[in-house]
N, C-alpha and C. Protein backbone atom coordinates (compact mmCIF):
# COMPACT_ATOMS: atom_id res chain seq x y z
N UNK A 1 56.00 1.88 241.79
CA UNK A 1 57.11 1.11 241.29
C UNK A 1 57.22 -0.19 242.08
N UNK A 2 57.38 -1.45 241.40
CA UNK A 2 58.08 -2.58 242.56
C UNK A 2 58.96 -2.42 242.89
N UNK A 3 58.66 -3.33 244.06
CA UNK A 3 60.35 -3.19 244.88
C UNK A 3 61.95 -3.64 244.20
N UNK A 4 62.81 -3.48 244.77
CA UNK A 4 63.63 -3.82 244.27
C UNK A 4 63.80 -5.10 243.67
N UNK A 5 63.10 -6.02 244.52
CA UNK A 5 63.77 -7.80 244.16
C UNK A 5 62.96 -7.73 242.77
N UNK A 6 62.26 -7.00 242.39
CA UNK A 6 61.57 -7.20 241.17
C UNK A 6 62.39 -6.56 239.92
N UNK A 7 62.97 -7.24 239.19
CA UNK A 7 64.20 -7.16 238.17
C UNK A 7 63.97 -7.53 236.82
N UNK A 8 63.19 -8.70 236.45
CA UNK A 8 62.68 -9.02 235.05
C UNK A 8 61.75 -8.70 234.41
N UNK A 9 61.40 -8.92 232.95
CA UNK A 9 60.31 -8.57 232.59
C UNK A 9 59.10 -9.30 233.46
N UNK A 10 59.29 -10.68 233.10
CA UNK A 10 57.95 -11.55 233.93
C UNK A 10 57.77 -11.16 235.32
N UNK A 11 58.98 -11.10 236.13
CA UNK A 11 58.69 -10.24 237.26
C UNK A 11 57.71 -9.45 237.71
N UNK A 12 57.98 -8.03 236.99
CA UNK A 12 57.40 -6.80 236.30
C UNK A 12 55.20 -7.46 236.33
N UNK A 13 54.99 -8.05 235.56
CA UNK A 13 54.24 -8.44 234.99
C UNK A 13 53.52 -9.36 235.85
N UNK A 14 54.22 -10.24 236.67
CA UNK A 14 53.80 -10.78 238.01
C UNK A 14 53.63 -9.84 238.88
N UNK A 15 54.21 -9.04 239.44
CA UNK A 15 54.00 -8.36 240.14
C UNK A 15 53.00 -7.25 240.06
N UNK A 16 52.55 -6.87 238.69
CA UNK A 16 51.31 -5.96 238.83
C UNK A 16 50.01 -6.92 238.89
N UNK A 17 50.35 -8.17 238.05
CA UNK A 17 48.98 -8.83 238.22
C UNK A 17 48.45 -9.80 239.78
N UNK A 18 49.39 -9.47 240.43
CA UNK A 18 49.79 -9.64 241.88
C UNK A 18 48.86 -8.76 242.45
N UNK A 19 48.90 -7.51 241.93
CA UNK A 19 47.96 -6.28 242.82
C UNK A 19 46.77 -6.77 242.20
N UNK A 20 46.43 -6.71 240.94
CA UNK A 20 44.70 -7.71 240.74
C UNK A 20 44.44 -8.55 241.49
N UNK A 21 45.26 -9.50 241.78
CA UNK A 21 44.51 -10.47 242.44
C UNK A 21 44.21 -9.74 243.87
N UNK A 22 45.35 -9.22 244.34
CA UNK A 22 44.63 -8.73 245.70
C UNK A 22 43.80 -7.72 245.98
N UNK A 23 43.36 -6.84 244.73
CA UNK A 23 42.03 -6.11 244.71
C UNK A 23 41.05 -6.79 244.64
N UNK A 24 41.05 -8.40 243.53
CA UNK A 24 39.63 -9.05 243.50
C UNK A 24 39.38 -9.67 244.65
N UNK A 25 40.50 -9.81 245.94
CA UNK A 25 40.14 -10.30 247.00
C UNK A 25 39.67 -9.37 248.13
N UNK A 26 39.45 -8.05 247.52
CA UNK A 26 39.14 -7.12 248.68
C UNK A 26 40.37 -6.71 249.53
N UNK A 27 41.47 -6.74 249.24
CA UNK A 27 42.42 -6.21 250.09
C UNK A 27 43.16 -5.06 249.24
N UNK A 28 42.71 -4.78 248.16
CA UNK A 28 43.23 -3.15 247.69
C UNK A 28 44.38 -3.64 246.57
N UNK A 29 45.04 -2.79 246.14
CA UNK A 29 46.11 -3.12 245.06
C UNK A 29 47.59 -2.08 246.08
N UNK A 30 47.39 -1.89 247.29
CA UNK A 30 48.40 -1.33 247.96
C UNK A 30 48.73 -2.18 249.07
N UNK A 31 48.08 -3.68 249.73
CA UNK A 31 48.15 -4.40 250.53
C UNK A 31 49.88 -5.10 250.06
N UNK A 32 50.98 -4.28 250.59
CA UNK A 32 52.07 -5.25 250.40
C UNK A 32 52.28 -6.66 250.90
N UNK A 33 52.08 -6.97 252.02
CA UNK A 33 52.07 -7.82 252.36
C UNK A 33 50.98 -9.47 251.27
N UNK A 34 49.74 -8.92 251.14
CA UNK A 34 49.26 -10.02 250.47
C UNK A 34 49.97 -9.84 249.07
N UNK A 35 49.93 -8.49 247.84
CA UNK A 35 50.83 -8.89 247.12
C UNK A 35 52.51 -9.47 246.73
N UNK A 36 53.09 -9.09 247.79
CA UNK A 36 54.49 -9.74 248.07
C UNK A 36 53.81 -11.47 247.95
N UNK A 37 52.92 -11.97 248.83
CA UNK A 37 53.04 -13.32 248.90
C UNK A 37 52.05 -13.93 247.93
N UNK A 38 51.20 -13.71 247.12
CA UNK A 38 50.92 -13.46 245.35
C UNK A 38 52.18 -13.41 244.56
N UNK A 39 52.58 -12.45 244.46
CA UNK A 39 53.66 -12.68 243.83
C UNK A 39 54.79 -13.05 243.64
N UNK A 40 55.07 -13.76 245.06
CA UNK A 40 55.87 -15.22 244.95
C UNK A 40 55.48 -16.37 244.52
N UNK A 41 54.15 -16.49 244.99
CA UNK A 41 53.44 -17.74 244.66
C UNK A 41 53.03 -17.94 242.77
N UNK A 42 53.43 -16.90 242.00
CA UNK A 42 53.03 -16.66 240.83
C UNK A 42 54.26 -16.92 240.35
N UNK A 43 55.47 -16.31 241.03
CA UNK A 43 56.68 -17.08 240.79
C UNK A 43 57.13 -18.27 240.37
N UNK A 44 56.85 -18.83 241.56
CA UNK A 44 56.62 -20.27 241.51
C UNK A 44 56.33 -21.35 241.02
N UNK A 45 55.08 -20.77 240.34
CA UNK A 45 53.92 -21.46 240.25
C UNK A 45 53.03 -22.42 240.66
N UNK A 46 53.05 -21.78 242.27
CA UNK A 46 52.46 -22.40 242.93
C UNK A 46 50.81 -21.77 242.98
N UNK A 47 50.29 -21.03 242.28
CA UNK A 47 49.11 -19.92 241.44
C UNK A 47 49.16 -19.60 240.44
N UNK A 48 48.39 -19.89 239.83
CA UNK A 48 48.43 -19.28 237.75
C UNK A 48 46.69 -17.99 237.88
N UNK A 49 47.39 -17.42 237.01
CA UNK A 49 46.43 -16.48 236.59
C UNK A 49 45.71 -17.15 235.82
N UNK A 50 44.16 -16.57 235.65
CA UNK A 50 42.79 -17.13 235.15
C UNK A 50 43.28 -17.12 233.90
N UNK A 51 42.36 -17.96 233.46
CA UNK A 51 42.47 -18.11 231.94
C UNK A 51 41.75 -17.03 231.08
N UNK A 52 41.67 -17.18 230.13
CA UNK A 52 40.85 -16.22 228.81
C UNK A 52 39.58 -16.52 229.06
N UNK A 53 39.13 -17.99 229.43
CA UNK A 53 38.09 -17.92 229.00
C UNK A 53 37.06 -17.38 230.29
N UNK A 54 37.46 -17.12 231.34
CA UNK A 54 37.33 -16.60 232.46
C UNK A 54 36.90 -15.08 232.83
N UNK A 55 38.18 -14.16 231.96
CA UNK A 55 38.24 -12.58 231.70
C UNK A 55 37.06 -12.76 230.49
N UNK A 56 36.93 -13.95 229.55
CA UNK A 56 35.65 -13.49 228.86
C UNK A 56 34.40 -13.79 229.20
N UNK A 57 34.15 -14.22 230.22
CA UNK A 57 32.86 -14.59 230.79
C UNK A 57 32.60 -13.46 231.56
N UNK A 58 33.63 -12.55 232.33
CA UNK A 58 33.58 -11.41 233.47
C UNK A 58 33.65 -10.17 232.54
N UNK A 59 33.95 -10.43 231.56
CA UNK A 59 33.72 -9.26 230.24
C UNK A 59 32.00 -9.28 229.92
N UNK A 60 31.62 -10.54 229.82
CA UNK A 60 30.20 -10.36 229.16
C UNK A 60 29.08 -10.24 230.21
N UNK A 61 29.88 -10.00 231.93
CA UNK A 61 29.03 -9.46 232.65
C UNK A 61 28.13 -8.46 232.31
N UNK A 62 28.99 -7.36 231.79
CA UNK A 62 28.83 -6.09 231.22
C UNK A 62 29.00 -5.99 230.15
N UNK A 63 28.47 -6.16 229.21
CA UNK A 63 28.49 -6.01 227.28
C UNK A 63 28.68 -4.94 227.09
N UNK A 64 27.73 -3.96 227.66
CA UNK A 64 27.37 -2.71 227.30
C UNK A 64 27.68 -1.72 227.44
N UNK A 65 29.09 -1.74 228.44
CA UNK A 65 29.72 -0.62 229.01
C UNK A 65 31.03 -0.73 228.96
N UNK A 66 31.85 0.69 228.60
CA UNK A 66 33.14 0.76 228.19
C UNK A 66 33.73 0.27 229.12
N UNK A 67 34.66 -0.84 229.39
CA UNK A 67 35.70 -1.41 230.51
C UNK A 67 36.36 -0.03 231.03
N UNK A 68 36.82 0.87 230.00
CA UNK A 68 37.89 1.85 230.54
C UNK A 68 36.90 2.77 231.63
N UNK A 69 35.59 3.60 231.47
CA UNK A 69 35.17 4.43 231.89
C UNK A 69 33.18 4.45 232.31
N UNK A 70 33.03 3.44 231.81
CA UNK A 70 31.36 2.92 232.37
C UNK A 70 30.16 3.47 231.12
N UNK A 71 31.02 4.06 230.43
CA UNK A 71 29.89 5.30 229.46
C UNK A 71 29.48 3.62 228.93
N UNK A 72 28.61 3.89 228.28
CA UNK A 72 27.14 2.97 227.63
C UNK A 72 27.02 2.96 226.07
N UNK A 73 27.15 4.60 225.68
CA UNK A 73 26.96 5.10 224.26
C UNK A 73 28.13 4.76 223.16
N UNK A 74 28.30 4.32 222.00
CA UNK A 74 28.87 4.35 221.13
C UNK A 74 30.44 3.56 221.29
N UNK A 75 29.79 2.26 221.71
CA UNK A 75 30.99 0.96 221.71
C UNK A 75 31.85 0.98 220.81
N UNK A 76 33.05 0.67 220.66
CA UNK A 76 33.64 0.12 219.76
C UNK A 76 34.58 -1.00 220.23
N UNK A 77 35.28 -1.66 219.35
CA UNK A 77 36.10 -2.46 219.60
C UNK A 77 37.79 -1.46 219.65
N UNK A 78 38.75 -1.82 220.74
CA UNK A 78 39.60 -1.46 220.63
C UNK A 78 40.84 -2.33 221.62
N UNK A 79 41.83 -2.25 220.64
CA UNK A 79 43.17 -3.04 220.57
C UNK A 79 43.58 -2.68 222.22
N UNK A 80 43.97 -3.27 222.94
CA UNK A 80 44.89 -2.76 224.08
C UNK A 80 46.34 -2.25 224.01
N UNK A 81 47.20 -3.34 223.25
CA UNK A 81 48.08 -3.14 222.52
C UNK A 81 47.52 -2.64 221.13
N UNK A 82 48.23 -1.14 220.85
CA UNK A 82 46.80 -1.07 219.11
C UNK A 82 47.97 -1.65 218.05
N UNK A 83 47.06 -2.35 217.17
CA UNK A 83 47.89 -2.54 216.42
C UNK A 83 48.97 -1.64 215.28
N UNK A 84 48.62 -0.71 215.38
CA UNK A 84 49.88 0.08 215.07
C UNK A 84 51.28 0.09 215.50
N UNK A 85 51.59 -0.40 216.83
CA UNK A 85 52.70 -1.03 217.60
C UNK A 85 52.94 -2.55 217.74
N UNK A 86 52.21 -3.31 216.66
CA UNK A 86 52.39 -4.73 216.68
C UNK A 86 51.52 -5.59 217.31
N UNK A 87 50.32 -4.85 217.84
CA UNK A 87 48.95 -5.54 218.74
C UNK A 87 48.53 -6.36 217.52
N UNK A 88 47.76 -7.74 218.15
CA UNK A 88 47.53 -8.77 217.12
C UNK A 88 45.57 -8.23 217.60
N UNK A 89 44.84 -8.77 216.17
CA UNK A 89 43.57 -8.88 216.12
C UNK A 89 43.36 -10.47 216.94
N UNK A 90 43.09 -10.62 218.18
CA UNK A 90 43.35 -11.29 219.08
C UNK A 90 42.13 -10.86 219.76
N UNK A 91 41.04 -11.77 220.47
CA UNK A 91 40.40 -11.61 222.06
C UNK A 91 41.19 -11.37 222.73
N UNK A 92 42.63 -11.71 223.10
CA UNK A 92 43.38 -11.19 224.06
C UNK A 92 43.68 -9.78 224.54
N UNK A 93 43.51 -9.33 222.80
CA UNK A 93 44.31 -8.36 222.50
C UNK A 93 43.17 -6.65 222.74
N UNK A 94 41.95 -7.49 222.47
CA UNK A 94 40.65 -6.63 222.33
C UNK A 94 39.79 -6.12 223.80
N UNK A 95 39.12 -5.10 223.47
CA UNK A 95 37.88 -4.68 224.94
C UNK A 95 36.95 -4.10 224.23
N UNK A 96 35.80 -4.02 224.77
CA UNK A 96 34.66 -2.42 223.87
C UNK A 96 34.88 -1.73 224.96
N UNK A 97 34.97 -0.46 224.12
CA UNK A 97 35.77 0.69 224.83
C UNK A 97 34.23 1.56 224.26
N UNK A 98 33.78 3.04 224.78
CA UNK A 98 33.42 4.11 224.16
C UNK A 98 34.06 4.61 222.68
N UNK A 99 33.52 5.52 222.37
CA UNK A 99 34.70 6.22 220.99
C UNK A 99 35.16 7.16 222.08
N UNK A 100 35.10 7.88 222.77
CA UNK A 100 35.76 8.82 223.48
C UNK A 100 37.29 8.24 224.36
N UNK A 101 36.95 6.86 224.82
CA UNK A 101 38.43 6.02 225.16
C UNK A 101 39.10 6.13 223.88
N UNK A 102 38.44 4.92 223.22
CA UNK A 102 39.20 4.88 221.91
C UNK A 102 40.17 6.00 221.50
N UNK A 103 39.23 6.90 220.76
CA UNK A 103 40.14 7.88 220.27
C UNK A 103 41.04 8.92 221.16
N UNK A 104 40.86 9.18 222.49
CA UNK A 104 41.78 9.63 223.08
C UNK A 104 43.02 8.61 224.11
N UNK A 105 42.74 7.23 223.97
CA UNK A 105 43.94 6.41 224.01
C UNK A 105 44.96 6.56 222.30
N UNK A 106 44.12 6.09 221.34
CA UNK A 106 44.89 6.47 220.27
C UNK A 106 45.65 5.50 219.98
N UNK A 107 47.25 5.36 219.74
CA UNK A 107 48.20 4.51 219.52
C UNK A 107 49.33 4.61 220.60
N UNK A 108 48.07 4.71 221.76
CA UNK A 108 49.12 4.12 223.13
C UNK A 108 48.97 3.00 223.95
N UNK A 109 49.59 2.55 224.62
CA UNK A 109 49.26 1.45 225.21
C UNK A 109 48.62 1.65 226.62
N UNK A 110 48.12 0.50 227.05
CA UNK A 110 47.11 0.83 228.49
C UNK A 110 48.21 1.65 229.40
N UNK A 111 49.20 1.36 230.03
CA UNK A 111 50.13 2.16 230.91
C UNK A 111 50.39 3.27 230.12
N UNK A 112 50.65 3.39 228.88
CA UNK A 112 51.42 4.96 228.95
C UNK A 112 50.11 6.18 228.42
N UNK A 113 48.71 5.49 228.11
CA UNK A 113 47.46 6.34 228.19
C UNK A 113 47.56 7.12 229.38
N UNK A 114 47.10 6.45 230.52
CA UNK A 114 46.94 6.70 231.59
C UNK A 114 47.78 7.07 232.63
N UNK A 115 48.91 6.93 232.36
CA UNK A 115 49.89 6.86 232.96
C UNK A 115 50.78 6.44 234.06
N UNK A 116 51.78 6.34 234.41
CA UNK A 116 52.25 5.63 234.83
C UNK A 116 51.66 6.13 236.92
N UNK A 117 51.59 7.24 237.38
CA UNK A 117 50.92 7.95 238.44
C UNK A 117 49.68 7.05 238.43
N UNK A 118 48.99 6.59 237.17
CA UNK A 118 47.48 5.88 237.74
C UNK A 118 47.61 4.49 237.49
N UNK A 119 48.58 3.94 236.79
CA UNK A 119 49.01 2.27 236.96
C UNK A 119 48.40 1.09 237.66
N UNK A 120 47.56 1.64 239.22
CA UNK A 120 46.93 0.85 239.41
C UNK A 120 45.00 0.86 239.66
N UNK A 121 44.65 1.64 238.45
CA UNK A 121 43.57 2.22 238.53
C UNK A 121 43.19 1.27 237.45
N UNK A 122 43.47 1.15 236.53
CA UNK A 122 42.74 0.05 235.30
C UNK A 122 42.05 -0.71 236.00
N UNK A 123 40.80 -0.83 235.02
CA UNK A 123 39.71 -1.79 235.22
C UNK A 123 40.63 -3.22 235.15
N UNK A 124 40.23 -3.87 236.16
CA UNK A 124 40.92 -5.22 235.91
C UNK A 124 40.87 -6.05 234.87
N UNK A 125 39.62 -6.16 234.82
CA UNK A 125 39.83 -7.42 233.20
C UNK A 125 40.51 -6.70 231.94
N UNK A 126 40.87 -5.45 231.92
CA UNK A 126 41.52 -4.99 230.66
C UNK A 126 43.04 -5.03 230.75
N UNK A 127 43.16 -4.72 232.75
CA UNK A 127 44.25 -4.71 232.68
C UNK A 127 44.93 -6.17 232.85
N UNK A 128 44.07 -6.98 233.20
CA UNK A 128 44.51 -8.55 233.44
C UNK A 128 44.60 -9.18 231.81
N UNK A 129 44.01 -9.00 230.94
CA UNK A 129 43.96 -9.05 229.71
C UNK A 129 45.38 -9.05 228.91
N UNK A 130 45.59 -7.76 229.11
CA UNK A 130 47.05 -6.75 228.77
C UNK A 130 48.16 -7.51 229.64
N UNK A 131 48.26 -7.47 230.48
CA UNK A 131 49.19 -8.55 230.86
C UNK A 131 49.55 -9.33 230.89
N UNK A 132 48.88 -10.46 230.18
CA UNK A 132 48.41 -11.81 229.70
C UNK A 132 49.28 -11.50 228.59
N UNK A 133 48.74 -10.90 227.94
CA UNK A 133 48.99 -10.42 226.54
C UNK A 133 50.42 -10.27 226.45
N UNK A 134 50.62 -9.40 226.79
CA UNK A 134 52.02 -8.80 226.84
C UNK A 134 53.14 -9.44 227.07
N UNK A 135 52.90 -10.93 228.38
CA UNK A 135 53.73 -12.04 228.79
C UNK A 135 53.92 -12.79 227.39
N UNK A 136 52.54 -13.00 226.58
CA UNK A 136 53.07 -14.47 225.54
C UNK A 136 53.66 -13.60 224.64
N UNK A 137 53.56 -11.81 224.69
CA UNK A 137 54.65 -10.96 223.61
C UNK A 137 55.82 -11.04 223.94
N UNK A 138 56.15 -11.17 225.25
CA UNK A 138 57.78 -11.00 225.64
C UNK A 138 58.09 -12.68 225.26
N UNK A 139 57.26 -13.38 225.79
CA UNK A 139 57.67 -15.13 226.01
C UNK A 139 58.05 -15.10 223.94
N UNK A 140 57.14 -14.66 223.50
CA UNK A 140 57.89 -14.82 222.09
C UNK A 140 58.85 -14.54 221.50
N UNK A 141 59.36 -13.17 222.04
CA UNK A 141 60.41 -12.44 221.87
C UNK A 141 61.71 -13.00 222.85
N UNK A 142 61.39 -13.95 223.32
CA UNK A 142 62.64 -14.11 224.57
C UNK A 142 63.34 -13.24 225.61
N UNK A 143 62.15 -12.55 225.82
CA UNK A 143 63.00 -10.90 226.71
C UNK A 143 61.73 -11.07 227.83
N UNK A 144 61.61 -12.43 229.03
CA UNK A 144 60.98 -12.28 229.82
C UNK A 144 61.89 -12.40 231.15
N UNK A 145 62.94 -12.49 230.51
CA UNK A 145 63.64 -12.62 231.68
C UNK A 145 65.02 -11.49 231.39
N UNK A 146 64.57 -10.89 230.53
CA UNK A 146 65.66 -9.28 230.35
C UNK A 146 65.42 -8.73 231.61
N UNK A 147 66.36 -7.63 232.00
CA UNK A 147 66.19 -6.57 232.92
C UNK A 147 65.92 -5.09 232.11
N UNK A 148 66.21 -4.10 233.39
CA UNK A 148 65.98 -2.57 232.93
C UNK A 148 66.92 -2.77 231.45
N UNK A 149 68.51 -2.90 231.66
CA UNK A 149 69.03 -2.58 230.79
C UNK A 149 69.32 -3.21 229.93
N UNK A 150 68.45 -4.32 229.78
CA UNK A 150 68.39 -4.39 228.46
C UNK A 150 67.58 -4.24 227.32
N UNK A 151 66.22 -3.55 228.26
CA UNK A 151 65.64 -3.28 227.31
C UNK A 151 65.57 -1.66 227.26
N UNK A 152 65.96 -1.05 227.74
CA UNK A 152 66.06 0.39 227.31
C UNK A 152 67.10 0.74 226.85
N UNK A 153 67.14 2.00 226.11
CA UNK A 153 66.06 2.64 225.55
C UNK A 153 64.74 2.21 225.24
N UNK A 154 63.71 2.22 225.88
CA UNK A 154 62.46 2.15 225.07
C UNK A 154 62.07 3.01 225.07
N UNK A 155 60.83 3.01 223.70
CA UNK A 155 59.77 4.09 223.23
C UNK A 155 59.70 5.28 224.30
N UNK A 156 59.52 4.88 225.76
CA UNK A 156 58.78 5.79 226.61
C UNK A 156 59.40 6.64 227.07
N UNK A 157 60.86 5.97 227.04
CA UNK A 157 61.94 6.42 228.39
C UNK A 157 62.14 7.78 227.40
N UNK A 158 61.99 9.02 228.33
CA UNK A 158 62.20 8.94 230.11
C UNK A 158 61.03 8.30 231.06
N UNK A 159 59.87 8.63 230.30
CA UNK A 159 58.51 9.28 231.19
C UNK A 159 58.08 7.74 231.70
N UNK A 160 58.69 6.75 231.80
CA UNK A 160 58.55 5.36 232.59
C UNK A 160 59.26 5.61 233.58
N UNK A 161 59.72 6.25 234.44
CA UNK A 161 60.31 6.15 235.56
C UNK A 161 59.49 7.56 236.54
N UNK A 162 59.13 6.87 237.80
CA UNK A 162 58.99 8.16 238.83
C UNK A 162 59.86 8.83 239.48
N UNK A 163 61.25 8.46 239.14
CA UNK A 163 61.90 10.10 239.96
C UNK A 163 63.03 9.64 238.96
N UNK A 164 63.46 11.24 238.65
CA UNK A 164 63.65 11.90 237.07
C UNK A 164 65.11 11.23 237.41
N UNK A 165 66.10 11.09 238.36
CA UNK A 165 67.57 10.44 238.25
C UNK A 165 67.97 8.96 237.93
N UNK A 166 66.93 8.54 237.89
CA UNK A 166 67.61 6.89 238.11
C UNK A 166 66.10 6.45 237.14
N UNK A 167 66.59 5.32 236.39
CA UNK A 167 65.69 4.90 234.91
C UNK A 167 65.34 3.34 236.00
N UNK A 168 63.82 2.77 236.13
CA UNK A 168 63.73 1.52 236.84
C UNK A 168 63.17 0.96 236.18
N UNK A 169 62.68 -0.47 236.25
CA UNK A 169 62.13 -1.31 235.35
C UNK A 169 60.45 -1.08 235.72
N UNK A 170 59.57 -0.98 234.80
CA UNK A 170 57.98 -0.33 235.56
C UNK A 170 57.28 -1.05 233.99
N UNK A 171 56.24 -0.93 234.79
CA UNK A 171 55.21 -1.70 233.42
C UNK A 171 55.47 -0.72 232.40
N UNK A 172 55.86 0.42 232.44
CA UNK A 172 56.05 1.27 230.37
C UNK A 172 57.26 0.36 229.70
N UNK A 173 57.67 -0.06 231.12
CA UNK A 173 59.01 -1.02 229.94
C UNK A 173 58.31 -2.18 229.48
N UNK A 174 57.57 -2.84 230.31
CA UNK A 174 56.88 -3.80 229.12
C UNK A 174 56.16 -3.64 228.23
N UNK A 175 55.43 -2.69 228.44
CA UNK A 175 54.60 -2.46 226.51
C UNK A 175 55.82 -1.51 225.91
N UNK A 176 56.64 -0.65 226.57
CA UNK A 176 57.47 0.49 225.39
C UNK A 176 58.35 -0.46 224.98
N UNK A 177 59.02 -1.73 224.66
CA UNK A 177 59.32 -2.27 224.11
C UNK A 177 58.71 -2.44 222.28
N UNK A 178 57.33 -2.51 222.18
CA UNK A 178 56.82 -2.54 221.22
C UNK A 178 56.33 -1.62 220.14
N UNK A 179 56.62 -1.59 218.96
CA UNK A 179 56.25 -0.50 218.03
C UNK A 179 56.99 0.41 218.54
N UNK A 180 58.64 0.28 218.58
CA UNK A 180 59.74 1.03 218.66
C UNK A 180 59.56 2.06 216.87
């Protein structure tokens, strides 16, 4: 979960792509200290996250292998956001996955597949992708600067929060917003 000072959607969303950057720098996605000061600086904008065309050049490192799980055999294309919940046919929106991701993600989104316990296990470019993504979904919707309560109820709640008394703001609130 982020810490407390972390309250908005964009927040939310800065702050996990905060832990990417400090995994691609070799300091882990648990280094508080370098992500705290990432994710001020993303605040700010005194640092912008890579562009598209960047995650698609580090995508075509590897053509051939599912982003989610390394398998090789039987690519497909699949939605991050699927479009059954409002995912657009978008590069943004897309990865080649296996059929075995595919169909056992299904019509969930990257956080609530995997769940919220493995949150910071995603392959980065899918999950840097998805977050991207998800920002110009809220920035459209005008709810990047909502909190917990205003956007829940969502889809997920309860199972977006790690301890069962108190409901917090966590990346299921940014995709369970969608395809309510």
């Amino acid at each position: 979960m982020p810490p407390s000072a972390v309250k908005t959607v964009k927040e939310v969303i800065f702050w996990q792509y905060s832990k990417i950057i400090s995994a691609s720098a070799g300091m882990g996605k648990s280094n508080y200290g370098m992500i705290m000061s990432t994710y001020k600086k993303l605040c700010t904008g005194d640092i912008v996250w890579s562009s598209s065309v960047r995650e698609y050049l580090r995508e075509r490192e590897n053509p051939n292998i599912c982003i989610y799980c390394g398998n090789q055999d039987k690519l497909t294309i699949e939605h991050i956001l699927p479009r059954s919940r409002g995912g657009e046919d978008i590069t943004d929106n897309i990865v080649m996955v296996c059929k075995h991701c595919n169909s056992s993600k299904g019509d969930k989104g990257l956080y609530e597949w995997l769940t919220l316990s493995e949150k910071d296990n995603y392959h980065r470019i899918a999950e840097g992708k998805y977050l991207k993504y998800l920002y110009s979904l809220h920035e459209k919707n005008g709810t990047l600067d909502k909190t917990i309560n205003d956007l829940c109820p969502c889809r997920l709640n309860p199972k977006c929060s790690d301890e069962e008394s108190e409901h917090k703001l966590s990346v299921y609130c940014i995709e369970g917003c969608f395809g309510k």
